[in-house]
Protein backbone atom coordinates (compact mmCIF):
# COMPACT_ATOMS: atom_id res chain seq x y z
CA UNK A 1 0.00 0.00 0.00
CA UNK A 2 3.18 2.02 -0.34
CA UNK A 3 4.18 4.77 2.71
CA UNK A 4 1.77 3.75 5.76
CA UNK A 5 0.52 7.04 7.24
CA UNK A 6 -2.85 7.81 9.05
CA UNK A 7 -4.89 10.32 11.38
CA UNK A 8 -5.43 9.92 14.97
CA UNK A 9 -6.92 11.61 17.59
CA UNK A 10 -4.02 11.69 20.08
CA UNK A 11 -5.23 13.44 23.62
CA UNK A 12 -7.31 15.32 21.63
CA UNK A 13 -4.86 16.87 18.88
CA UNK A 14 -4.81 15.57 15.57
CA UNK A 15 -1.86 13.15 15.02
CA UNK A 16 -0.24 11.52 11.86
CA UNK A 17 0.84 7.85 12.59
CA UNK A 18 3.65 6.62 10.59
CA UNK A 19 4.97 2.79 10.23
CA UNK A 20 7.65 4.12 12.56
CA UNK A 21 7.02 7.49 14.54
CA UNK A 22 4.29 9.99 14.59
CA UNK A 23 3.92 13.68 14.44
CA UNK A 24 1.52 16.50 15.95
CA UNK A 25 -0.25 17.73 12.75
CA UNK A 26 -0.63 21.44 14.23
CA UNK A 27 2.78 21.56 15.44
CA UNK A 28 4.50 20.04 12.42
CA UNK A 29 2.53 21.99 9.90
CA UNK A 30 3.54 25.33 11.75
CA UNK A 31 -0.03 26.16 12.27
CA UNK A 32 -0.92 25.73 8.73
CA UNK A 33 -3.53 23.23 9.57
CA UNK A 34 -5.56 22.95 12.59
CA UNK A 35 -4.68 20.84 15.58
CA UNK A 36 -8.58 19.92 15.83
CA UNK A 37 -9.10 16.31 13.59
CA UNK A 38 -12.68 17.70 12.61
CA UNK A 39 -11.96 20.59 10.97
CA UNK A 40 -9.33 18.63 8.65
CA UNK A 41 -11.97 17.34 6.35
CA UNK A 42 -12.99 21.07 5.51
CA UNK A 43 -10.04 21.25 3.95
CA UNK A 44 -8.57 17.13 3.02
CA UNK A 45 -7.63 17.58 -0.40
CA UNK A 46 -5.19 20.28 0.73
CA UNK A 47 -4.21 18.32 3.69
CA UNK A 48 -3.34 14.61 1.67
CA UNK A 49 -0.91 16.41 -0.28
CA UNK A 50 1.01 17.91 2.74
CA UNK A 51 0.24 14.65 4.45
CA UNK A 52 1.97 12.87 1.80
CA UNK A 53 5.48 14.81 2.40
CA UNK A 54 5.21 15.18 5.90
CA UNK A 55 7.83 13.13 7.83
CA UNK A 56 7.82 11.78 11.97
CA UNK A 57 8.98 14.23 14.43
CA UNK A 58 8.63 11.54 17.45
CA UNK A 59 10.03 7.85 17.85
CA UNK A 60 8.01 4.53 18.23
CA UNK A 61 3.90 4.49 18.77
CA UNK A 62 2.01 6.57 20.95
CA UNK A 63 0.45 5.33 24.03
CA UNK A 64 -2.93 3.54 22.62
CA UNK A 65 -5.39 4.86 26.07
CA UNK A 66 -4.45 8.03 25.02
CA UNK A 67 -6.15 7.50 21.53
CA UNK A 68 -9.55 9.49 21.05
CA UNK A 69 -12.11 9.09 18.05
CA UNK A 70 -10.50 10.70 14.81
CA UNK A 71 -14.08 11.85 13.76
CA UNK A 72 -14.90 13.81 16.84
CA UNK A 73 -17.69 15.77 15.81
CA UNK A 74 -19.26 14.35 12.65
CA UNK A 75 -22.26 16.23 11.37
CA UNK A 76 -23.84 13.66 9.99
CA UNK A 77 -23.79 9.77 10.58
CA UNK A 78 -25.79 7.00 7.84
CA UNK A 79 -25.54 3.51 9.30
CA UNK A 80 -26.70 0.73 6.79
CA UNK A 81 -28.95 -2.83 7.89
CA UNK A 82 -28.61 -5.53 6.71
CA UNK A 83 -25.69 -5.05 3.84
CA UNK A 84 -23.79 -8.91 4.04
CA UNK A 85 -25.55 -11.36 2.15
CA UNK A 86 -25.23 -13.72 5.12
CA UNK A 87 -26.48 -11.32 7.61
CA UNK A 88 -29.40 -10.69 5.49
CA UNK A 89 -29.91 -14.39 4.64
CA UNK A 90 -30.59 -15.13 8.26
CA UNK A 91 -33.02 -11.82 8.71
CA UNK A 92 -34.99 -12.71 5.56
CA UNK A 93 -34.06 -9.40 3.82
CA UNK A 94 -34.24 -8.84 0.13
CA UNK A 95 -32.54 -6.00 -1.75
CA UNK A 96 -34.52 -3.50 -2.76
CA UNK A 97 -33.95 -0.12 -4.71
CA UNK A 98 -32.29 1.56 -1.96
CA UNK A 99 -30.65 0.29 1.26
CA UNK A 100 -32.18 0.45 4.69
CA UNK A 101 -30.65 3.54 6.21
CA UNK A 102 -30.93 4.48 9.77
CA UNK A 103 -28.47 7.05 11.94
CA UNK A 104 -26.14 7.12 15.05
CA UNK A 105 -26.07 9.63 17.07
CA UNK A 106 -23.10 11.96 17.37
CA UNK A 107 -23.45 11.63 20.76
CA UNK A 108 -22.99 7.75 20.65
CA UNK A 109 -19.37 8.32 18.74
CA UNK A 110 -16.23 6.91 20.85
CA UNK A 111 -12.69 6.58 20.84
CA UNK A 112 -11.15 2.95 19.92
CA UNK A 113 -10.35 2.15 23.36
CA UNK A 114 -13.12 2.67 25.34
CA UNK A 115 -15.61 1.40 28.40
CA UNK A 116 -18.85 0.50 27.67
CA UNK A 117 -21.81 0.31 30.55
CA UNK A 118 -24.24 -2.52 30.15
CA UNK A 119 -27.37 -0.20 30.38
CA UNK A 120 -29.73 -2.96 28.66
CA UNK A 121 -30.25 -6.77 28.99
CA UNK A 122 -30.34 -7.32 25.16
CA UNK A 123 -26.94 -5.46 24.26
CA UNK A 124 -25.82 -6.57 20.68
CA UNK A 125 -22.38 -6.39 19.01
CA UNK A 126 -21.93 -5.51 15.12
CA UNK A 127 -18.48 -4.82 13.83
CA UNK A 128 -18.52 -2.38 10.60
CA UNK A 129 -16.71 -0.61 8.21
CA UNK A 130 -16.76 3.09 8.50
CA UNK A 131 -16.42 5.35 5.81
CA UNK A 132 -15.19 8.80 6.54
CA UNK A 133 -16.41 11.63 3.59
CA UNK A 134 -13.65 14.01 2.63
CA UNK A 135 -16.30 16.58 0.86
CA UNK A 136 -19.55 17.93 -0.14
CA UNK A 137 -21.65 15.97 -2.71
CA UNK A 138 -24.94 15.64 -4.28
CA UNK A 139 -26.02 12.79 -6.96
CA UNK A 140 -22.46 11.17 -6.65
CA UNK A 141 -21.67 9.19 -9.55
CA UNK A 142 -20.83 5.28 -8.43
CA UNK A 143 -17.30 5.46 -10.78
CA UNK A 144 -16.80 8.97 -8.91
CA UNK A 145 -17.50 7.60 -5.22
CA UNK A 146 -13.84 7.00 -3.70
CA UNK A 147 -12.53 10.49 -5.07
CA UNK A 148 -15.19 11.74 -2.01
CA UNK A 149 -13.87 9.43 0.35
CA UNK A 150 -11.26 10.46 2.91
CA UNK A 151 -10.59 7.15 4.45
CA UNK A 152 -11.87 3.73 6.50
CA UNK A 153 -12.15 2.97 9.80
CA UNK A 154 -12.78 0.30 12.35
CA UNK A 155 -16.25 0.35 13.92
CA UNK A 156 -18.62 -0.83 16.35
CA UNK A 157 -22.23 -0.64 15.61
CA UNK A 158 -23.47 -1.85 19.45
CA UNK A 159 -27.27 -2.12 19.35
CA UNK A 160 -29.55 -2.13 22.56
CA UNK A 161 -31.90 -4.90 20.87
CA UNK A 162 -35.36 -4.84 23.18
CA UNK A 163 -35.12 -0.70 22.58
CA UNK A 164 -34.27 -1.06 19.07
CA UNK A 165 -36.79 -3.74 18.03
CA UNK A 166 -39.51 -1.95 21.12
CA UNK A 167 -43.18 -1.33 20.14
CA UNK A 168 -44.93 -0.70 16.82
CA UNK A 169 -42.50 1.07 15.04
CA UNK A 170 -38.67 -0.16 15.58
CA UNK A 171 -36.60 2.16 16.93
CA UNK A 172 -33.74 1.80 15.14
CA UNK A 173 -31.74 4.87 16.10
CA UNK A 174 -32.73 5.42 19.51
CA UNK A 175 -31.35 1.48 19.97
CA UNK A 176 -27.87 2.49 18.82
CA UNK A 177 -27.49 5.74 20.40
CA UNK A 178 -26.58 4.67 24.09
CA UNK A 179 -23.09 6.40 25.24
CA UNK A 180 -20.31 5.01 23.64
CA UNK A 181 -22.36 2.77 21.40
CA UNK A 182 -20.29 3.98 18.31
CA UNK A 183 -16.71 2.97 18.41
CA UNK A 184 -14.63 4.13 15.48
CA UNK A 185 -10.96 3.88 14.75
CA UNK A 186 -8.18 3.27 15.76
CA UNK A 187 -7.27 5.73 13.16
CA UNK A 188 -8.35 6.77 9.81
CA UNK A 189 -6.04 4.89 6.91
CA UNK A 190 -6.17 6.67 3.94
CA UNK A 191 -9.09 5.41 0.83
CA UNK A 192 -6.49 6.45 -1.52
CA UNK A 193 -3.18 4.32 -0.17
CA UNK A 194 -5.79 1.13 -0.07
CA UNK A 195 -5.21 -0.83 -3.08
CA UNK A 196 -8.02 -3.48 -1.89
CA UNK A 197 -10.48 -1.43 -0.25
CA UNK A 198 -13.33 -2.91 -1.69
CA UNK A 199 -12.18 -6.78 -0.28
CA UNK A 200 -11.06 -6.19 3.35
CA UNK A 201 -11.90 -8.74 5.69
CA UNK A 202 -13.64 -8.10 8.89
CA UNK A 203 -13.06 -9.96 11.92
CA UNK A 204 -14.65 -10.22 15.63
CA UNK A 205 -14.18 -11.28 18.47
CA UNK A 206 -15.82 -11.96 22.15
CA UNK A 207 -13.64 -12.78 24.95
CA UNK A 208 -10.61 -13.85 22.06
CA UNK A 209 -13.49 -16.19 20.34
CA UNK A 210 -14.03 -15.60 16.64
CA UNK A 211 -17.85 -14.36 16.31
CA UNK A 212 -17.78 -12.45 13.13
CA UNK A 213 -15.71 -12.75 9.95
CA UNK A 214 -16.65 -11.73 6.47
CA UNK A 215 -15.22 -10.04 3.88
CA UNK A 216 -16.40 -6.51 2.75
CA UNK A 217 -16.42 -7.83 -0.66
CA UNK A 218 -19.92 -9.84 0.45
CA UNK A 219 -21.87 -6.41 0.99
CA UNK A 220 -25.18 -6.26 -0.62
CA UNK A 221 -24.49 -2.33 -1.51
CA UNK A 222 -20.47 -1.74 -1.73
CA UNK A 223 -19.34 1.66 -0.70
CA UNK A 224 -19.53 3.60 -4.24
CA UNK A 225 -22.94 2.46 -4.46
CA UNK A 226 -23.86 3.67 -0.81
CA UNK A 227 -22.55 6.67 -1.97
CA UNK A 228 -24.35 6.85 -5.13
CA UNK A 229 -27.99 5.68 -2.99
CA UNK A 230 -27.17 8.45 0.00
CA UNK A 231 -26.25 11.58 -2.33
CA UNK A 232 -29.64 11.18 -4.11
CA UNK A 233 -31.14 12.03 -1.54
CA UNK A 234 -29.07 13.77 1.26
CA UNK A 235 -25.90 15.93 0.27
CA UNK A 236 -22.98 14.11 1.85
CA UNK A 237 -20.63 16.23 3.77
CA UNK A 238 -16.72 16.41 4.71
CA UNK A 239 -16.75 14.45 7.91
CA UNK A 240 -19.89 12.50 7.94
CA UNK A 241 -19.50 8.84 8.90
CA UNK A 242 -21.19 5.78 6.85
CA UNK A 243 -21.37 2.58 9.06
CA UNK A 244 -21.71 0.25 5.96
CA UNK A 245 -23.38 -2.63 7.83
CA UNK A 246 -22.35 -5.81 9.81
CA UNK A 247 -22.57 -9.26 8.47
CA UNK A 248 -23.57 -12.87 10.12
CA UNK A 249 -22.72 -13.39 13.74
CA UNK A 250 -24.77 -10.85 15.89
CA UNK A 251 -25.52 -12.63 19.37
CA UNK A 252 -29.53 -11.86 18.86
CA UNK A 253 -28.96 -14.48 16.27
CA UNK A 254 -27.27 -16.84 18.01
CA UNK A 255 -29.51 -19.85 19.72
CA UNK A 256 -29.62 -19.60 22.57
CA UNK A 257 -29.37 -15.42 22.12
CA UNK A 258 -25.82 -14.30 23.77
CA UNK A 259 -25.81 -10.48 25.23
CA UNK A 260 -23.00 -8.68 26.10
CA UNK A 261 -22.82 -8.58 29.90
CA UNK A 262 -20.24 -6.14 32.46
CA UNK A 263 -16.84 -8.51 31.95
CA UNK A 264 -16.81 -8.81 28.14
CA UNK A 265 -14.30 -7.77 25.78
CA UNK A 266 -14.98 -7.17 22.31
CA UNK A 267 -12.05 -6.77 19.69
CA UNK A 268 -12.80 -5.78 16.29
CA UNK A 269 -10.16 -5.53 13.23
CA UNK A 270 -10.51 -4.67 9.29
CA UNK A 271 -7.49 -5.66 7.07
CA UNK A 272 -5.12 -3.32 7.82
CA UNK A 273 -6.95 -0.50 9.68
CA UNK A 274 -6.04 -1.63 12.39
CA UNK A 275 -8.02 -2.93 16.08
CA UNK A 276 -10.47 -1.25 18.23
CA UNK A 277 -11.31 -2.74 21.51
CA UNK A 278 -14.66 -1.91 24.20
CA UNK A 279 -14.65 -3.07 27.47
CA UNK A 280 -18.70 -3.65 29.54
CA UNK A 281 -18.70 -2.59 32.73
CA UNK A 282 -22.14 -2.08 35.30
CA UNK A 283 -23.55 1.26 34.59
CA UNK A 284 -22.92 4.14 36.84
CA UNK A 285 -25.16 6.62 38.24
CA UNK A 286 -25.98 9.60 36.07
CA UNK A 287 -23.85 12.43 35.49
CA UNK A 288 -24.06 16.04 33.23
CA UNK A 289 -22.67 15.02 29.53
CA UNK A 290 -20.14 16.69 27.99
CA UNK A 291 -21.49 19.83 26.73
């Protein structure tokens, strides 16, 4: 994949990690680009090219705890159901002409490394590939998709199951809005340095044991026509986040049903993006959010 640089959130400051090394984007830039990871998508297309020449002021790897989400205020989040044939197969979903779209919350977004409180009996796991938009775009060609894409990440779709699927009408959204219920990371790795982007295999994992594997290959809608579907309708923006679905595996589907309980460790890697890691705990008492 040639030179291996991504972004990270590192205590909060945008970060470029190298194969060996990493540098403080602000700092190394001279000011020229912002130290906030947000407001790099504004501006991406500017920002790959000076990524691209820009070099490791610091030795070895950061400390991983102090890893934040690289996407930490996206303005708008899709998240697609049922997109893996076998995940579909075992809902009894058909494709129709456009995919079943729901959102996240921003609220729900979270850092790789992060705690998770058991605030539901029927918690769910879903590991996904996330697709991070570099800019503004309506009625997005399929053969022009990638050139709008900034880069993938790891992510967590975790799904509160007897909210989610409660009453009439499901509630979708509400069900995977919980705190913390939308992992992403560990970094962002670059659309354009991925030579098999559209084949990267997914893997998960509860307490070590394999629960999920597919490849993203097996997606009902790949990510160029997710783009194409979303952008005729909603303008996609520099920043917003596309959870592109979760194949076979979920523990609603499992018989008997397995829930994610305080004690569990879920692990979640794509290709070479990398590993992002929750850990359930008991919930707390409540407490003011963050603003």
């Amino acid at each position: 994949m040639g030179r291996h640089v991504r972004l990270a959130n590192l205590s909060g400051r945008a970060t470029l990690l190298f194969d060996q090394g990493y540098s403080d984007v602000a700092t190394l830039s001279k000011g020229r680009f912002s130290s906030d990871p947000q407001n790099l998508f504004e501006v991406w297309r500017d920002f790959e090219e000076w990524m691209d020449q820009a070099q490791p002021q610091k030795d070895g790897s950061p400390e991983i705890s102090l890893l934040g989400t690289p996407t930490p205020r996206p303005g708008q989040i899709f998240a697609i159901g049922l997109n893996y044939r076998s995940h579909a197969n075992e809902a009894g979903y058909d494709r129709s002409g456009l995919p079943q779209v729901f959102t996240k919350f921003p609220s729900s977004i979270a850092g790789p490394y992060t705690k998770v409180q058991v605030v539901t009996p029927r918690l769910d796991w879903e590991i996904e590939l996330v697709v991070v938009m570099a800019r503004n775009g309506r009625r997005i060609k399929e053969e022009d998709a990638w050139s709008y894409v900034a880069g993938l990440m790891v992510g967590q779709d975790l799904s509160a199951r007897d909210v989610q699927l409660s009453g009439s009408s499901p509630q979708w959204s509400l069900g995977k809005s919980f705190e913390h219920f939308g992992p992403v990371g560990p970094s962002i790795t670059l659309a354009s340095k991925l030579l098999n982007r559209d084949d990267l295999i997914l893997e998960g994992r509860l307490n070590q044991v394999l629960v999920q594997r597919a490849r993203s290959s097996e997606m009902i809608w790949s990510v160029s026509e997710l783009i194409g579907r979303l952008s005729s309708v909603c303008e996609l923006r520099a920043g917003d986040l596309i959870f592109t679905g979760t194949p076979s595996g979920v523990g609603n589907r499992m018989d008997p049903p397995r829930y994610l309980k305080a004690g569990d460790r879920l692990s979640s890697t794509i290709g070479d993006l990398g590993e992002i890691v929750s850990d359930f705990v008991e919930p707390t008492e409540a407490r003011e959010g963050a603003g």
